[in-house]
N, C-alpha and C. Protein backbone atom coordinates (compact mmCIF):
# COMPACT_ATOMS: atom_id res chain seq x y z
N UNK A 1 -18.11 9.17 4.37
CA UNK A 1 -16.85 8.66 3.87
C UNK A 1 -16.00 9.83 3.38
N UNK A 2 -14.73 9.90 3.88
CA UNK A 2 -14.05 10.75 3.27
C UNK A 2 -12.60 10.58 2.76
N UNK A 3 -11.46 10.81 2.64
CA UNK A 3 -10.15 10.62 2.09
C UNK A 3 -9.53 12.24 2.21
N UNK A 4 -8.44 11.65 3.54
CA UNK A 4 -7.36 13.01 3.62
C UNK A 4 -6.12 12.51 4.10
N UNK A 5 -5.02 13.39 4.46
CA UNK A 5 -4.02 13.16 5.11
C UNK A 5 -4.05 12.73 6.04
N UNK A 6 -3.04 11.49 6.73
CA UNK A 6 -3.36 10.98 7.95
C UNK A 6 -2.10 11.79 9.08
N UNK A 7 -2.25 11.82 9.63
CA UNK A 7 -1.59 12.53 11.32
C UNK A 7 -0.75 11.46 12.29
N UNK A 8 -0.22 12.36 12.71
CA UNK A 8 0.43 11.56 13.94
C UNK A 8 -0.48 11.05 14.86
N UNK A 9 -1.87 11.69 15.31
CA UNK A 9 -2.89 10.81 15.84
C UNK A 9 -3.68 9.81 15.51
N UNK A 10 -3.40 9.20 14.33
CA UNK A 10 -3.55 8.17 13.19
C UNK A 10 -3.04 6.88 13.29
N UNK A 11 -1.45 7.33 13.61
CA UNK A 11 -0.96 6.04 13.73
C UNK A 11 -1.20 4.98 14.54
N UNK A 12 -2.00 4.69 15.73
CA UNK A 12 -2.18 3.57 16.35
C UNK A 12 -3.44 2.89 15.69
N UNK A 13 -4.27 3.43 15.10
CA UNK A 13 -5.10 3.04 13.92
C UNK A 13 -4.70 2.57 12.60
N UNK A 14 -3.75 3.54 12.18
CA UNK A 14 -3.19 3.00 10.92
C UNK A 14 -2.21 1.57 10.78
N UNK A 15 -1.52 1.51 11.97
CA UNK A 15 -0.38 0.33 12.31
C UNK A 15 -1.64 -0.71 12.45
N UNK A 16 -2.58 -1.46 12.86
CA UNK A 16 -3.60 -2.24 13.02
C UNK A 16 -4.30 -2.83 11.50
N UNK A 17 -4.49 -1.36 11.12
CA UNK A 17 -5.12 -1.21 9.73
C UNK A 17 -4.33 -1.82 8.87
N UNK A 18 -3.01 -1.66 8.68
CA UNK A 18 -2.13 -2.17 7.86
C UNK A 18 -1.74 -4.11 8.43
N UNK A 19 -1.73 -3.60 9.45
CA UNK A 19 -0.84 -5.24 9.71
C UNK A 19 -2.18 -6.18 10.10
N UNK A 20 -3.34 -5.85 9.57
CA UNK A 20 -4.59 -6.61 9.74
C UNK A 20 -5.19 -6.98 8.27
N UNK A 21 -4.77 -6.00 7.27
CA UNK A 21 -4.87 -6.04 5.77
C UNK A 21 -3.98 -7.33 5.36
N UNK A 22 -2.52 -7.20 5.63
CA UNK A 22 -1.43 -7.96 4.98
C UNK A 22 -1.15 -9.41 5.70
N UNK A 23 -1.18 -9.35 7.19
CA UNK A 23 -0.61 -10.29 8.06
C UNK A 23 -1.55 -11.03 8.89
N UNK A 24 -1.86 -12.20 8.84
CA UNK A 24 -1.94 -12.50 10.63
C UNK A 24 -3.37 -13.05 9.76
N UNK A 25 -4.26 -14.02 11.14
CA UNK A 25 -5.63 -14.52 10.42
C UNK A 25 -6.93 -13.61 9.91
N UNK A 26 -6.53 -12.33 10.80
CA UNK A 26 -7.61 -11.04 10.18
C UNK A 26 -7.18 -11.07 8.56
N UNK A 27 -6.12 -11.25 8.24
CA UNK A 27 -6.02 -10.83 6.54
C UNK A 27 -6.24 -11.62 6.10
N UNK A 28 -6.77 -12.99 6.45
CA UNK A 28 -7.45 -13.84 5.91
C UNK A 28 -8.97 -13.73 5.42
N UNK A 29 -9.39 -13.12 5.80
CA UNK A 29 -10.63 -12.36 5.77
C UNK A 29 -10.89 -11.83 4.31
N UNK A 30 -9.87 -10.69 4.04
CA UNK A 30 -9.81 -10.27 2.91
C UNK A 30 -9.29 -10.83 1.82
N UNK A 31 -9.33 -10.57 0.37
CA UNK A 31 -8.80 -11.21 -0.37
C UNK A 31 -7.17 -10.89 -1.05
N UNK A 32 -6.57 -9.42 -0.20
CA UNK A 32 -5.37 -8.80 -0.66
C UNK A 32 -4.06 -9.49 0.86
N UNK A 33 -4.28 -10.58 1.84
CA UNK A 33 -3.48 -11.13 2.44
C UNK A 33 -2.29 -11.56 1.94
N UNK A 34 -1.48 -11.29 2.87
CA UNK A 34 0.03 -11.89 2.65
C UNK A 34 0.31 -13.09 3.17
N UNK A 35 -0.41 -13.26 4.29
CA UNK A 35 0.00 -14.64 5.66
C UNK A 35 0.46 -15.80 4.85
N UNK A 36 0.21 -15.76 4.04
CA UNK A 36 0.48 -17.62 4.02
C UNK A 36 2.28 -17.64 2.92
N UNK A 37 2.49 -16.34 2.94
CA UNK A 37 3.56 -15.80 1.99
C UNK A 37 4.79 -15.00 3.33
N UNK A 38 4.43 -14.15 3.84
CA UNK A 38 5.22 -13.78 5.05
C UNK A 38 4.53 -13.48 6.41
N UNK A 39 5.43 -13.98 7.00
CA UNK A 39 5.02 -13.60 8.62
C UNK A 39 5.54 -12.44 9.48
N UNK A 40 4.95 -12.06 10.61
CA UNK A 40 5.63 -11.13 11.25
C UNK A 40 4.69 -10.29 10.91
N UNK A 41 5.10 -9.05 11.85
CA UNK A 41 4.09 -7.53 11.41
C UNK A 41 4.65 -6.79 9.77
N UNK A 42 3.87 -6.20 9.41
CA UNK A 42 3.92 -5.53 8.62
C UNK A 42 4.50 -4.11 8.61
N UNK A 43 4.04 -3.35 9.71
CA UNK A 43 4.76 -2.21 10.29
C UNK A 43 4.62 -2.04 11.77
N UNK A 44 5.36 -0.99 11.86
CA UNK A 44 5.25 -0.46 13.57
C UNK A 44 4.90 1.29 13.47
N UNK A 45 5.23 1.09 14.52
CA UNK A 45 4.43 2.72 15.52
C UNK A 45 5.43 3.73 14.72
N UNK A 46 7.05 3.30 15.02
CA UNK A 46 8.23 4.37 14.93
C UNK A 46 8.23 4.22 13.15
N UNK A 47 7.98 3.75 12.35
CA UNK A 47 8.12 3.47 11.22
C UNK A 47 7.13 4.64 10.48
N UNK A 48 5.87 4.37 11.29
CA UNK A 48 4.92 5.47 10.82
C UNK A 48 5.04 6.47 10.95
N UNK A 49 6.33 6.51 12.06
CA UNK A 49 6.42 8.14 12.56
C UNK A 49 7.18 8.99 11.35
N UNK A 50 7.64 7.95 10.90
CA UNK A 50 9.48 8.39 10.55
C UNK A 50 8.47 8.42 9.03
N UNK A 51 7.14 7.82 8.52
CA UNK A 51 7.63 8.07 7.09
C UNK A 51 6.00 10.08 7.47
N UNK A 52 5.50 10.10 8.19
CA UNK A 52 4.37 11.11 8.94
C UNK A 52 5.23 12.19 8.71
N UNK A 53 6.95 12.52 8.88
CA UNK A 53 7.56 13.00 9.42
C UNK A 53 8.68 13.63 8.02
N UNK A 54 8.74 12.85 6.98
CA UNK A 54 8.92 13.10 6.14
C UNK A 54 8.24 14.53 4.96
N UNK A 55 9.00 15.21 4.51
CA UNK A 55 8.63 15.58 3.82
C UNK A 55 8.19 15.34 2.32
N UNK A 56 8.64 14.23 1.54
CA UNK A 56 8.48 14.05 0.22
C UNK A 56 7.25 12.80 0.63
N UNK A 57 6.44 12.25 1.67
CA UNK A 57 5.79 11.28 2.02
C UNK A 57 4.35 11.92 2.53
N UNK A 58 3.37 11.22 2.13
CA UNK A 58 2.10 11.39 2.46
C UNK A 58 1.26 9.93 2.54
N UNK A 59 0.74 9.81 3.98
CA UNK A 59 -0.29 8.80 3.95
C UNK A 59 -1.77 9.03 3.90
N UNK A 60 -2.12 8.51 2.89
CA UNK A 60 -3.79 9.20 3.09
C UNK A 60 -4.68 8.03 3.61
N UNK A 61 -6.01 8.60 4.24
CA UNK A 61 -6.81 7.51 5.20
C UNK A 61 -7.98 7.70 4.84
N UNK A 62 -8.89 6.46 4.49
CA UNK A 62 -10.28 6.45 4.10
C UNK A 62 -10.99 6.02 5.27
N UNK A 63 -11.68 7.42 5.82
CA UNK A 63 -12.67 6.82 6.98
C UNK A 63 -14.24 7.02 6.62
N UNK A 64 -14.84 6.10 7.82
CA UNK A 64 -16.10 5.78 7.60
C UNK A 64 -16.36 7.31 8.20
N UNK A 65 -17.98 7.74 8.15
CA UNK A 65 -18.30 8.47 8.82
C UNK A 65 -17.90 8.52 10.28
N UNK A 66 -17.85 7.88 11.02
CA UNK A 66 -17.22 8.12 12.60
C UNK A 66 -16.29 8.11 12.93
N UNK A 67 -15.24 8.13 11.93
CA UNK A 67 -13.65 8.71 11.53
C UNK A 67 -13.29 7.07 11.41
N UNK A 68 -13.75 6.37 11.75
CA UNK A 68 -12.92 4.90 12.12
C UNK A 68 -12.09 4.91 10.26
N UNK A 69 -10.71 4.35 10.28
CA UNK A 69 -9.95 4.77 9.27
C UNK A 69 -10.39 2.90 8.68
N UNK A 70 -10.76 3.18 7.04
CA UNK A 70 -10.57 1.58 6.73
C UNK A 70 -9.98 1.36 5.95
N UNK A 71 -9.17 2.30 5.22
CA UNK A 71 -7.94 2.50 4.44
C UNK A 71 -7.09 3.23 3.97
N UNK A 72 -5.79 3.05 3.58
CA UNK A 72 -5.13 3.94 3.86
C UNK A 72 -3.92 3.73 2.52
N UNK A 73 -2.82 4.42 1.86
CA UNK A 73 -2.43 4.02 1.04
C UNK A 73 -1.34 4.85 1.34
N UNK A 74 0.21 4.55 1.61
CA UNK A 74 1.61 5.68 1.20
C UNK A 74 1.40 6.22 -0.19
N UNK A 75 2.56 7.22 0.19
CA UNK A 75 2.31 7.84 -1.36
C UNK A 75 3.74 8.48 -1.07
N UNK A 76 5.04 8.33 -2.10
CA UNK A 76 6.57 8.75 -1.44
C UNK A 76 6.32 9.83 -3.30
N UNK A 77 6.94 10.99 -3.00
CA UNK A 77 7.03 11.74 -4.31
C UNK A 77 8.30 11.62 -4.55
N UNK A 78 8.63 11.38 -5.56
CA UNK A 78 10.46 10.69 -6.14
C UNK A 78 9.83 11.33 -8.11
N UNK A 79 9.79 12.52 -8.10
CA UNK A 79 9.71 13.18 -9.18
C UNK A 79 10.66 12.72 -10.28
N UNK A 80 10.24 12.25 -11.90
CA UNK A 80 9.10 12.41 -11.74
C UNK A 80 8.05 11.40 -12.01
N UNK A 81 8.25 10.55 -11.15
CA UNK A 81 7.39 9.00 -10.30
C UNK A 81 7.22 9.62 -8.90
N UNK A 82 5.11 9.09 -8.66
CA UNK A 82 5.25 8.94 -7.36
C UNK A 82 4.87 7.40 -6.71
N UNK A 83 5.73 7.07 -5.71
CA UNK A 83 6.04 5.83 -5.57
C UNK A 83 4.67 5.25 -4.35
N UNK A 84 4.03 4.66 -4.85
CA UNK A 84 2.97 3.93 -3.98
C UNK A 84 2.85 2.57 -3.57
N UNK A 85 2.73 2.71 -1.80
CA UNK A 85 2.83 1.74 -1.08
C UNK A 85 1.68 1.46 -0.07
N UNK A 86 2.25 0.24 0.75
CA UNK A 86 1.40 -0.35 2.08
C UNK A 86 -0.01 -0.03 1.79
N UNK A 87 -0.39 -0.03 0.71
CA UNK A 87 -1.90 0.33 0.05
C UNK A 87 -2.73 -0.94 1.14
N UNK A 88 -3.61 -0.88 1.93
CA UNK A 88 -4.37 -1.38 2.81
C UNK A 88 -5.64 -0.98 3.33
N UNK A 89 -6.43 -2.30 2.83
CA UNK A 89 -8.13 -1.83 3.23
C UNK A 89 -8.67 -3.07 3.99
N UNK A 90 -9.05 -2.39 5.19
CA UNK A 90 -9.58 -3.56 6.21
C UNK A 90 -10.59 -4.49 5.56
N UNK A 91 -10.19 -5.83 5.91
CA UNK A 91 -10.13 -7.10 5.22
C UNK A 91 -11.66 -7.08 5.30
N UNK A 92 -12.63 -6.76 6.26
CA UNK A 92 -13.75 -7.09 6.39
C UNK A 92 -14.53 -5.73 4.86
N UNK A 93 -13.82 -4.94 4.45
CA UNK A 93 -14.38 -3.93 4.03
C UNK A 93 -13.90 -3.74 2.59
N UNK A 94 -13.22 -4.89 2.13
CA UNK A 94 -12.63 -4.98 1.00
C UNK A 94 -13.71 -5.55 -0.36
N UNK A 95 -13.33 -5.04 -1.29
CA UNK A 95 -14.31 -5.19 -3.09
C UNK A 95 -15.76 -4.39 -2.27
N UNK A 96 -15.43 -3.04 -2.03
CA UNK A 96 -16.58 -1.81 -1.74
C UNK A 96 -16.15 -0.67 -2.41
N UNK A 97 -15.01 -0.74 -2.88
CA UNK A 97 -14.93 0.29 -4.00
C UNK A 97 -13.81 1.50 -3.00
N UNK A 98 -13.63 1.03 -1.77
CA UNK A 98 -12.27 1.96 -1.08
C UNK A 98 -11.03 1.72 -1.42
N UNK A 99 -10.55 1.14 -2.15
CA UNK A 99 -9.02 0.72 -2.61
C UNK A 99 -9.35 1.39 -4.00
N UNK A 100 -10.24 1.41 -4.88
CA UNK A 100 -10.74 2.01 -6.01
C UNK A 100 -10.70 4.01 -5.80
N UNK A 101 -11.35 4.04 -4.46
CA UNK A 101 -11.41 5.64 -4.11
C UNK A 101 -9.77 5.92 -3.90
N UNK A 102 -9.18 5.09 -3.17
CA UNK A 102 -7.85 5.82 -2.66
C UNK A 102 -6.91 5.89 -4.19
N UNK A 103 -6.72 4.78 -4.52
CA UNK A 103 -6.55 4.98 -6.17
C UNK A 103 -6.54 6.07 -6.79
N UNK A 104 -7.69 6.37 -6.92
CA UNK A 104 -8.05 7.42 -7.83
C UNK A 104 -7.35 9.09 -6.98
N UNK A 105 -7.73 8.76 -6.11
CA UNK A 105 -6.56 9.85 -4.90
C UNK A 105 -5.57 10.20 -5.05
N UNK A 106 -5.03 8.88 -5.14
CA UNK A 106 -3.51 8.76 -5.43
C UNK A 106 -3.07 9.49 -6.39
N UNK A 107 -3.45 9.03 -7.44
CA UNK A 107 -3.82 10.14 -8.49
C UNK A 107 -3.55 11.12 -8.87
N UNK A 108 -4.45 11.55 -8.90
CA UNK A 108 -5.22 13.14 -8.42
C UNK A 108 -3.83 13.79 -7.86
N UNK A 109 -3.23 12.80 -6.44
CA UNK A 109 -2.27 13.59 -5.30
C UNK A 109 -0.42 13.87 -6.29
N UNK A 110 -0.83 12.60 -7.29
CA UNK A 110 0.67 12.55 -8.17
C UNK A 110 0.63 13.59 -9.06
N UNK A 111 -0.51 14.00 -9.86
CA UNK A 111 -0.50 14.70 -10.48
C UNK A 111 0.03 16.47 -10.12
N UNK A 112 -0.85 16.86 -9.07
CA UNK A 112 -0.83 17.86 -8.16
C UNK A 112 0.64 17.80 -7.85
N UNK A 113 0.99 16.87 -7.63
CA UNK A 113 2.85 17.48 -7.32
C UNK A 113 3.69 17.08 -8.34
N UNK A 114 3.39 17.34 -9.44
CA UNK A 114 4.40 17.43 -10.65
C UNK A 114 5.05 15.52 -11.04
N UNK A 115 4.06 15.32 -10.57
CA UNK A 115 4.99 13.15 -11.20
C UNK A 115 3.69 13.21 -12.15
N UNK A 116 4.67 12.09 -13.60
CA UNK A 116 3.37 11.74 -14.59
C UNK A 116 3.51 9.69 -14.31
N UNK A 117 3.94 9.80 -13.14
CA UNK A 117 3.79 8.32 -13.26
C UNK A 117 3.45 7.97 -11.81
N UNK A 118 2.92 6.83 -11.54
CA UNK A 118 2.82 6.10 -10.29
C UNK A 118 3.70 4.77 -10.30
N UNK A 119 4.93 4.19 -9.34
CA UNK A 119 5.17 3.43 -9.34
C UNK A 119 4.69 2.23 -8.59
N UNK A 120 4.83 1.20 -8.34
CA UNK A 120 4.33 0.27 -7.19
C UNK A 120 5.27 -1.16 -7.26
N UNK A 121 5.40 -1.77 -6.27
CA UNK A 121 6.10 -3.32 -6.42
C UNK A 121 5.02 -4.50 -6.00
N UNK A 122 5.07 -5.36 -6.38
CA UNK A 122 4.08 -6.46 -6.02
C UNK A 122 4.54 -7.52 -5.42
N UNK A 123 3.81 -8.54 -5.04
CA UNK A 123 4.75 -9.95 -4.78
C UNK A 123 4.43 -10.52 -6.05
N UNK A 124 5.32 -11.41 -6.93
CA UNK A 124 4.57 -11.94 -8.16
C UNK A 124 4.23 -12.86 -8.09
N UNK A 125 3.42 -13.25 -6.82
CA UNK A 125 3.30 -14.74 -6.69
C UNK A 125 1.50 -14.30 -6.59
N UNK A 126 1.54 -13.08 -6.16
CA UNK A 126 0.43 -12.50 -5.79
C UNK A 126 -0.66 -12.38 -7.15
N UNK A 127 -1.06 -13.07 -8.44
CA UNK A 127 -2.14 -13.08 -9.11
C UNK A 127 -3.02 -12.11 -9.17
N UNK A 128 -3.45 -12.51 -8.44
CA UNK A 128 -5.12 -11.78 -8.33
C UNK A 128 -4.38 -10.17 -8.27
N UNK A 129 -3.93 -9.88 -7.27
CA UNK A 129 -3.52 -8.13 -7.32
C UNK A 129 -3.21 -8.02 -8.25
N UNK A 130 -1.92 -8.56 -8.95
CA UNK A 130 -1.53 -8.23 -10.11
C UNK A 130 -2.27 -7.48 -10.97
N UNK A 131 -3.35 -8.61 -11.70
CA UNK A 131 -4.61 -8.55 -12.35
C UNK A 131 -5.47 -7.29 -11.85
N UNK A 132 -5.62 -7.03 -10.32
CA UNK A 132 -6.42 -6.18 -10.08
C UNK A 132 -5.82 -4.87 -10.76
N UNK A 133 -4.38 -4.29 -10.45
CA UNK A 133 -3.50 -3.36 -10.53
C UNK A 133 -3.74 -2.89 -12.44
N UNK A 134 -3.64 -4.25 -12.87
CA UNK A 134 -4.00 -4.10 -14.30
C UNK A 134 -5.20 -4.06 -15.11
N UNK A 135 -6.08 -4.11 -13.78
CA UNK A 135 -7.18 -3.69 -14.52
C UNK A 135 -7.39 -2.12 -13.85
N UNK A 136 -7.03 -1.40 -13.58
CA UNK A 136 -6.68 -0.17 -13.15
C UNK A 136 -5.37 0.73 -14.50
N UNK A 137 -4.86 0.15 -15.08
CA UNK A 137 -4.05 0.91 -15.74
C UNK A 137 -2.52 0.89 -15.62
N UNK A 138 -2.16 -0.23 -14.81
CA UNK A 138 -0.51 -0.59 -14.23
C UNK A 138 -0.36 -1.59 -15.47
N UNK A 139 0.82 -1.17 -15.69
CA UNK A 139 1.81 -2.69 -16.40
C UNK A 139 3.27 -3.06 -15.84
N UNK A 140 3.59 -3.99 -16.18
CA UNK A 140 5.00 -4.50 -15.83
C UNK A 140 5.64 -3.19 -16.30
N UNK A 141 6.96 -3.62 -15.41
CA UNK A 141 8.40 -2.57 -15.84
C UNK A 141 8.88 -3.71 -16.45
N UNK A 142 9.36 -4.78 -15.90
CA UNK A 142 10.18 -5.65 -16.31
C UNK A 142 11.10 -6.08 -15.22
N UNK A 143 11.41 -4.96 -14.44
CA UNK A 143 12.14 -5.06 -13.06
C UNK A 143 11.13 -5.59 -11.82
N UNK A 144 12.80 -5.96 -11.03
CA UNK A 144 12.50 -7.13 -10.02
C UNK A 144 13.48 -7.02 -8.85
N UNK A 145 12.49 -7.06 -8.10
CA UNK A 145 14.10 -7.38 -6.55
C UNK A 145 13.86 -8.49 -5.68
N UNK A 146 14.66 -9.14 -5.12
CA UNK A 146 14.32 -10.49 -4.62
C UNK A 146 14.12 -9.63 -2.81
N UNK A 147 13.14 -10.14 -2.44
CA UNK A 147 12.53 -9.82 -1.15
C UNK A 147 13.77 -9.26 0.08
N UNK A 148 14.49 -10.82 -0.06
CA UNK A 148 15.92 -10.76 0.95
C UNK A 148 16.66 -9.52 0.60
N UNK A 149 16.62 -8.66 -0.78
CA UNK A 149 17.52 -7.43 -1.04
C UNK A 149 16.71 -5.90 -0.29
N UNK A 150 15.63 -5.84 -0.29
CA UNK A 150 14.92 -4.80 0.65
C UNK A 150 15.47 -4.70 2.00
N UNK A 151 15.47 -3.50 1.94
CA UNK A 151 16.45 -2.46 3.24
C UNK A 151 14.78 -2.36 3.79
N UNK A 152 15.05 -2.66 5.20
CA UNK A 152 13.90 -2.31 6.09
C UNK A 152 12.86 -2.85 5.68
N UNK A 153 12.80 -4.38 5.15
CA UNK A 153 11.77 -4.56 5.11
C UNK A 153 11.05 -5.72 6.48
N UNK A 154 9.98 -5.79 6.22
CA UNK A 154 9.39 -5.91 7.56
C UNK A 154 8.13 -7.44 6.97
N UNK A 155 8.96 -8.66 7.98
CA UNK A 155 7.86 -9.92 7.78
C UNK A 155 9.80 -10.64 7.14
N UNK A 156 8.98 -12.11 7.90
CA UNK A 156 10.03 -13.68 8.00
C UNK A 156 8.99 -14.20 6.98
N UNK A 157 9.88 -14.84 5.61
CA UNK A 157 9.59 -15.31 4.55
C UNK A 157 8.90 -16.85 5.37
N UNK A 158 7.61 -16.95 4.43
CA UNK A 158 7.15 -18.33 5.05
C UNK A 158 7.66 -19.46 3.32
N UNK A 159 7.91 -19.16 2.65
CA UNK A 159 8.51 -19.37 1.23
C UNK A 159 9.67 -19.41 0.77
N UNK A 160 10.18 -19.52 -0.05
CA UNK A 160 11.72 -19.47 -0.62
C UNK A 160 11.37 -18.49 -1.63
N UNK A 161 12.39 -17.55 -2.11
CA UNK A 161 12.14 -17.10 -3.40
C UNK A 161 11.27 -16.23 -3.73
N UNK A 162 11.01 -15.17 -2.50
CA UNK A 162 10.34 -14.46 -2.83
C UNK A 162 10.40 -12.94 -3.76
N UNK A 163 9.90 -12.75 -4.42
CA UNK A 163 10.39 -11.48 -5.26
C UNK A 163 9.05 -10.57 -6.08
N UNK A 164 9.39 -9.55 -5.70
CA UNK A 164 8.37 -8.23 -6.37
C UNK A 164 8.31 -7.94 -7.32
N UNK A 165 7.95 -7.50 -8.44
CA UNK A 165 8.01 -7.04 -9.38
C UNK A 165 7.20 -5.76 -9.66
N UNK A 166 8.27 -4.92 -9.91
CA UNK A 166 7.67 -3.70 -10.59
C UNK A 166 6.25 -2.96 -11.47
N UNK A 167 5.81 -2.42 -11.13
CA UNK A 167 4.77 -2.10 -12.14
C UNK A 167 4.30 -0.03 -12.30
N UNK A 168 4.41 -0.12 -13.04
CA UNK A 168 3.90 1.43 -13.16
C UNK A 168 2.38 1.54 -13.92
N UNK A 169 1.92 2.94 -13.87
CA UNK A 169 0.97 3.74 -14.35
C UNK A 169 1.01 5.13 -15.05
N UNK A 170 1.38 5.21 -16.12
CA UNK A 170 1.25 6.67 -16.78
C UNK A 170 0.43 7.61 -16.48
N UNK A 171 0.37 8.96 -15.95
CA UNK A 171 -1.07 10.03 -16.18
C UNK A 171 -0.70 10.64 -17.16
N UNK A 172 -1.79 10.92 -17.43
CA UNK A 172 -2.03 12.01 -18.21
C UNK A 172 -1.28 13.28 -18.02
């Protein structure tokens, strides 16, 4: 098991990985699914390219020993917050303690480039993460954006009223 930067030879693994975590009956599997909240993919090929391609952006990938990737987490540096996303661990491989490793990564990766905070958005309909996030060291901001206001975001509301809410993490 290891945890590093993921590559442009990544992405047809990582696009699967992600839109098998969040979407569709594979994310039913796991307990961090979106399906029954939005439809549609989660990401694409050119999306991954464009954030791979970035400089203030890093995706890191947790593979098994035979590289197969089973999770993976964005990480955008917006000093001095670093902003964490599309956090995704294949549904079959989820509560093993890899969303816990990349976490702690994350970390580690905010610190190393000068942010004392981690940001993240949630769905707040979403419970259980919530709770998970807070038992990790996240609390509310207080802030909120309603789903329909996201630029580029990706998935057809199966709901009315959907909206994120903010949460951060202090380091040390």
């Amino acid at each position: 098991m290891s945890i590093s930067k993921a590559n442009d030879k990544d992405i047809p693994q990582l696009q699967k990985l992600i839109n098998s975590a969040y979407r569709g009956d594979e994310s039913k599997k796991g307990w961090t699914t979106e399906a029954e909240i939005l439809g549609g993919i989660r990401i694409d090929e050119q999306t991954l390219e464009g954030y791979l391609d970035h400089e203030k952006v890093c995706i890191l990938k947790y593979c098994d020993a035979d590289g197969a990737i089973l999770g993976s987490v964005y990480l955008e540096i917006k000093q001095p917050e670093l902003y964490l996303g599309l956090f995704a661990v294949s549904p079959s491989h989820q509560a093993k303690g890899i969303g816990k490793a990349l976490l702690k990564e994350a970390e580690a990766f905010a610190l190393a480039n000068g942010c004392n905070r981690i940001a993240i958005t949630v769905i707040s309909s979403r419970t259980e993460l919530i709770a998970w996030y807070e038992r990790h060291g996240y609390i509310a901001t207080g802030k909120s954006i309603a789903f329909e206001d996201i630029e580029g975001r990706f998935g057809e509301p199966k709901q009315e009223h959907i909206v994120l809410i903010g949460m951060e993490k202090r380091l040390a």
